[in-house]
Protein backbone atom coordinates (compact mmCIF):
# COMPACT_ATOMS: atom_id res chain seq x y z
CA UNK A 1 -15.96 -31.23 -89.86
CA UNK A 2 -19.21 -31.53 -91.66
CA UNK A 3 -19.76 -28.37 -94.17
CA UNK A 4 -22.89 -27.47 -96.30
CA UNK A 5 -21.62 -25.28 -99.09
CA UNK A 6 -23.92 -22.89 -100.89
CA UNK A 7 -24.01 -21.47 -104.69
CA UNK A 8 -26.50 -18.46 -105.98
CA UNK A 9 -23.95 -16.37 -108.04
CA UNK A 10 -24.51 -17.86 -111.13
CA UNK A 11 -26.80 -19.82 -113.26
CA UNK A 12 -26.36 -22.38 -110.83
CA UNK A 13 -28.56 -23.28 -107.60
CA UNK A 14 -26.51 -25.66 -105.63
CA UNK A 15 -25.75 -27.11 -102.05
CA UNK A 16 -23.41 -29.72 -101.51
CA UNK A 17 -22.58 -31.54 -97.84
CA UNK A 18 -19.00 -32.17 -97.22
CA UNK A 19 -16.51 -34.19 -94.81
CA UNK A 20 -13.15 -32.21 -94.01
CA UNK A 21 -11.89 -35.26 -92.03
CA UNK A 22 -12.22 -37.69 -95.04
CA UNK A 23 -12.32 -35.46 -97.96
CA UNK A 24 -15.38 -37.16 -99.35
CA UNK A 25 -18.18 -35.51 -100.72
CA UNK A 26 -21.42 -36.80 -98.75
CA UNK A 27 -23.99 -35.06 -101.06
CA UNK A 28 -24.93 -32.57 -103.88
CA UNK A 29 -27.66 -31.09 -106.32
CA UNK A 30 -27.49 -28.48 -108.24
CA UNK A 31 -29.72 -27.20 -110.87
CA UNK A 32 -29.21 -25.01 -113.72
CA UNK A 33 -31.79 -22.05 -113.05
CA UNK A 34 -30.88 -18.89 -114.00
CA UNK A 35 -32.98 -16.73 -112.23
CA UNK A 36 -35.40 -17.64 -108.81
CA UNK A 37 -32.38 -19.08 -106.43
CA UNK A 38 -34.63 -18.07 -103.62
CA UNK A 39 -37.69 -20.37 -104.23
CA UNK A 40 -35.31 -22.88 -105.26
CA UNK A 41 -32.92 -22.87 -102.46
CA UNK A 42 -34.47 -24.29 -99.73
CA UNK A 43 -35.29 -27.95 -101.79
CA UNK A 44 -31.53 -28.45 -103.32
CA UNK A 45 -30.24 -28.12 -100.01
CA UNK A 46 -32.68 -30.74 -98.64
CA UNK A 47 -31.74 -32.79 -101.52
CA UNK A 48 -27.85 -32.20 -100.50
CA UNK A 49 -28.65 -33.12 -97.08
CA UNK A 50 -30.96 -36.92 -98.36
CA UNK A 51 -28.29 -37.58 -100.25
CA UNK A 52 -25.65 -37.33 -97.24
CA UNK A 53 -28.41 -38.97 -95.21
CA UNK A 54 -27.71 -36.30 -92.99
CA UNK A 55 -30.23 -33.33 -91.25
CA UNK A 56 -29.40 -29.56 -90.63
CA UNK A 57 -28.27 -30.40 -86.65
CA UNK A 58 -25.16 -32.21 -87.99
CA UNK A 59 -23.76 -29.49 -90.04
CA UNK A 60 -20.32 -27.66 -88.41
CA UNK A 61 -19.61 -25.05 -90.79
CA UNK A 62 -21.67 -22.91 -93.58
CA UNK A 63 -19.50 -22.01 -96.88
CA UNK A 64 -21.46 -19.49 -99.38
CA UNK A 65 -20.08 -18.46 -102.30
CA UNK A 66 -19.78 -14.14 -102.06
CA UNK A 67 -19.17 -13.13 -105.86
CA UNK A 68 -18.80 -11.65 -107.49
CA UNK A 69 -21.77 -12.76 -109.76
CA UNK A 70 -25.27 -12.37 -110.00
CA UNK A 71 -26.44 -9.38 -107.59
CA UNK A 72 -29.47 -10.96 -106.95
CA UNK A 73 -27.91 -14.52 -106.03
CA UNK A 74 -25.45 -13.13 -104.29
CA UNK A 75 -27.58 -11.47 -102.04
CA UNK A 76 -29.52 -15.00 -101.80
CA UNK A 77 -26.89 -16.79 -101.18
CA UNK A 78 -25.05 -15.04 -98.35
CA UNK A 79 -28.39 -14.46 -96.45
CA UNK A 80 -29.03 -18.09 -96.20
CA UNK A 81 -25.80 -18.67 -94.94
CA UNK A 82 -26.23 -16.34 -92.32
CA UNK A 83 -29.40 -17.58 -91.51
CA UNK A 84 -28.48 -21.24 -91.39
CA UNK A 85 -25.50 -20.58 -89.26
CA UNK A 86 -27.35 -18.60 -86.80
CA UNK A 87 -29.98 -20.89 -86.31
CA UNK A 88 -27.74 -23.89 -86.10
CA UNK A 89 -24.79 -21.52 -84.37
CA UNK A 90 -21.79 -22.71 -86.54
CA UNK A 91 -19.11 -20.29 -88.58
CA UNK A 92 -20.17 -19.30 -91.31
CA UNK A 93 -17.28 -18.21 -94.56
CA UNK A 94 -17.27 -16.69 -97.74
CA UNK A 95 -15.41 -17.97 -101.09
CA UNK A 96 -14.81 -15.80 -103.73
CA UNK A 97 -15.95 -16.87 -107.62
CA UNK A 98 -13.03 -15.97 -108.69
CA UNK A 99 -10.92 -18.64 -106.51
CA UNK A 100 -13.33 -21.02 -107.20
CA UNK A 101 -12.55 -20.94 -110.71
CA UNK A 102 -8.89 -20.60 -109.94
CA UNK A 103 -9.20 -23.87 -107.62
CA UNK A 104 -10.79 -25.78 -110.11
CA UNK A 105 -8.26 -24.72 -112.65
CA UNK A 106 -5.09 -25.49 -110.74
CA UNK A 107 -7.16 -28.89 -111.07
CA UNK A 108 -6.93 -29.58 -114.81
CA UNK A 109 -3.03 -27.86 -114.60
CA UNK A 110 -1.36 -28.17 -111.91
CA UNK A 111 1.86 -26.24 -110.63
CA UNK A 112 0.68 -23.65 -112.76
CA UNK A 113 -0.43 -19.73 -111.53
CA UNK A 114 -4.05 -18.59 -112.68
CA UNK A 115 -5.56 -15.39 -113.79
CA UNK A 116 -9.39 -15.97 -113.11
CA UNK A 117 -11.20 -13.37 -115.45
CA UNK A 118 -14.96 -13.04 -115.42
CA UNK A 119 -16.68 -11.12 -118.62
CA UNK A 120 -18.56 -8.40 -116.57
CA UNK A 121 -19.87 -6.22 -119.63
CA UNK A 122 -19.60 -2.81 -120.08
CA UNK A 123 -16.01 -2.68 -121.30
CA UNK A 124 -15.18 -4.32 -117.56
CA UNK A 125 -13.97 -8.00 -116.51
CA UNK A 126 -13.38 -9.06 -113.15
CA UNK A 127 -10.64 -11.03 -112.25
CA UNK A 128 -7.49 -11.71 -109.63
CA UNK A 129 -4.30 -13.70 -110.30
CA UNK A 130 -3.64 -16.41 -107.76
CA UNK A 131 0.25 -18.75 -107.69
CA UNK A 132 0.55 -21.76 -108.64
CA UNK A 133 -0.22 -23.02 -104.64
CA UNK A 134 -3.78 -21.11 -104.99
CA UNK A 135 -1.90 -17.75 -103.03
CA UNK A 136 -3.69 -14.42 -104.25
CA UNK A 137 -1.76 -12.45 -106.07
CA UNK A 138 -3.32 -9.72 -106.20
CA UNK A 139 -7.34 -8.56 -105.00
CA UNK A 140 -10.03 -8.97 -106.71
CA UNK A 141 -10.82 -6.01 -108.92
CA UNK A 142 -12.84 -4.83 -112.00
CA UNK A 143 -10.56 -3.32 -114.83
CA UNK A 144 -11.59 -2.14 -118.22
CA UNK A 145 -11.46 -4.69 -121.06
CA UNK A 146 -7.96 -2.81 -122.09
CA UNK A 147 -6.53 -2.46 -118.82
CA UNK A 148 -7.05 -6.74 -118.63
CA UNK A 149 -5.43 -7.27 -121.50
CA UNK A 150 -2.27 -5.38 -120.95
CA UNK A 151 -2.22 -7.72 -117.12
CA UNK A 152 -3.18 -10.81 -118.94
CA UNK A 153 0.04 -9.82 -121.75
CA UNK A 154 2.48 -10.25 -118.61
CA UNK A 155 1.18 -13.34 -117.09
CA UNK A 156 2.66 -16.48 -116.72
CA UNK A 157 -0.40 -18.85 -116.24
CA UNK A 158 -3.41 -20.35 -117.24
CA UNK A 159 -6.87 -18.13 -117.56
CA UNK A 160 -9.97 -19.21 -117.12
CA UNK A 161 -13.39 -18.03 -116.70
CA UNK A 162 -15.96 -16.20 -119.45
CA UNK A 163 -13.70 -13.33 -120.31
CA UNK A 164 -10.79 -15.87 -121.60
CA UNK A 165 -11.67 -15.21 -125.07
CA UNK A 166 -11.01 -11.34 -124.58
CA UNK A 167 -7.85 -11.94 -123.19
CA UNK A 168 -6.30 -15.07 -124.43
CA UNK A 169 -6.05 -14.80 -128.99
CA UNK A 170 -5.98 -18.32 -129.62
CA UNK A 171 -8.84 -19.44 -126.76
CA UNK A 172 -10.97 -22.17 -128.10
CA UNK A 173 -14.04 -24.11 -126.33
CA UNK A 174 -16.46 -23.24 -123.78
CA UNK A 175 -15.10 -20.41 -121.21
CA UNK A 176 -18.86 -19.99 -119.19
CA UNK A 177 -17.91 -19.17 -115.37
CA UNK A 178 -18.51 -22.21 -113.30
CA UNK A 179 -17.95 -22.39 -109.80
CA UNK A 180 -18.44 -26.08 -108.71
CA UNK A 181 -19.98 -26.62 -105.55
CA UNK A 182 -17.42 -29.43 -104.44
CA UNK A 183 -14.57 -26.69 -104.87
CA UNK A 184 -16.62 -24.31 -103.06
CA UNK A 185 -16.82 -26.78 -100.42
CA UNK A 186 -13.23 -27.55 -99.99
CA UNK A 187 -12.22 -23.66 -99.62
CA UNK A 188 -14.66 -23.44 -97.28
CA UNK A 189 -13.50 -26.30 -94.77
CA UNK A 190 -9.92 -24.38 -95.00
CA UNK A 191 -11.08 -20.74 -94.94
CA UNK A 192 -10.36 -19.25 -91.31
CA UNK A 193 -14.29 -17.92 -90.19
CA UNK A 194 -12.04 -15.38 -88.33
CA UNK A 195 -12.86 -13.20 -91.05
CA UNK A 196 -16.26 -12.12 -89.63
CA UNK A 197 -19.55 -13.48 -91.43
CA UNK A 198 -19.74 -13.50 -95.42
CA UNK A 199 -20.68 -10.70 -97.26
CA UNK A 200 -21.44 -10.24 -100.84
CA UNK A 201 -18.40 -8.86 -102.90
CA UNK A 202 -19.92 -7.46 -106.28
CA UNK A 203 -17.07 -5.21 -107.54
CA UNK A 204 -19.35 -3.10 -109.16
CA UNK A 205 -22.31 -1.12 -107.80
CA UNK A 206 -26.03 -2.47 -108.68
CA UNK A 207 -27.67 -1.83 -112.26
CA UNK A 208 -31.12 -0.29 -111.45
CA UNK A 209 -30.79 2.42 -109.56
CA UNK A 210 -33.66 5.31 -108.07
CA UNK A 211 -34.52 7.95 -110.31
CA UNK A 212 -33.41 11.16 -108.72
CA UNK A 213 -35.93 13.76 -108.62
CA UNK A 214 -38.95 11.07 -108.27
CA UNK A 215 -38.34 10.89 -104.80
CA UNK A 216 -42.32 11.48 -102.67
CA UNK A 217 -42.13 13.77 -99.29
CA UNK A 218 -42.72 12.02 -96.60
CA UNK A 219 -45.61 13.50 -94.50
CA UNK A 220 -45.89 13.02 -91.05
């Protein structure tokens, strides 16, 4: 099975073309954007695709990462993999962030459980515990800064992700969230797409909001 992974949820713009059957990673590009995954899409999947010497007709199966993350890229994200696996009519799945960063944890340790915590401001961090086999543990959730610390004081496993450093004393290095492509690649050849299509999972609701009390009468 041929998959073309997506990422928009982060910094990160990416696209990466993947082999199930052999486990080999055909193609990838990803660039380091911040903001504007929607121009920016379109051309790092092409470059995915040139670099698998491959075209959109031989993909089998769409994987997007759903968040949480940026609401913006999220939204980016998910709608291009909807799009691209109507057009081409393949499945189309959803990988979290969170296991991302759990799956490319359980990389560097192995045999070990992971708490995937993701600095969400506002006195909030995302995260979900997943066994040492990549099992969740638990759902995905948003807890206070507090409430993370007390779960983090009872687990028995690495952490990882950009909130580390608010729940781990002694956490040195870099702790960014990064959600490789390749990984979400992988969990998307083995996610069931009897799920129903991907949809974005932000945990929180959005920032900007309308004013109430601004609101114009409609006149018909």
């Amino acid at each position: 099975m041929i998959v073309l992974a997506l990422d928009t949820a982060g910094v990160d713009c990416a696209a990466a073309v993947y082999d199930s059957g052999r486990n080999t990673m055909l193609g990838e590009a990803s660039d380091m954007i911040g903001k504007g995954h929607a121009e920016h899409l379109i051309g790092i999947v092409d470059r995915a695709l040139d670099q698998a010497h491959m075209a959109l007709s031989d993909i089998d199966r769409i994987a997007v990462a759903i968040g949480p993350g940026s609401f913006t890229g999220i939204r980016v994200g998910v709608a291009a993999a909807r799009g691209f696996a109507l057009s081409l009519n393949v499945p189309a799945v959803g990988v979290t962030t969170l296991e991302v960063m759990a799956s490319a944890q359980r990389e560097k340790t192995p045999g070990r459980a992971v708490l995937a915590a993701m600095d969400a401001k506002r006195d909030e961090i995302y995260l979900q515990s997943f066994s040492s086999d990549g099992s969740p543990l638990d759902a995905p959730r948003a807890l206070s800064v507090a409430q993370a610390q007390a779960f983090a004081a009872g687990f028995d496993g690495e952490i990882t992700g950009s909130a580390t450093p608010l729940l781990k004393a002694d956490a040195h290095g870099d702790h960014s969230n990064n959600f490789p492509i390749s990984v979400v690649a992988r969990l998307g050849a083995a996610a069931s797409p009897d799920a129903g299509k991907p949809k974005p999972l932000y945990l929180r609701g959005p920032d900007a909001k309308p004013q109430a009390g601004y609101a114009i009468a409609r006149r018909v």
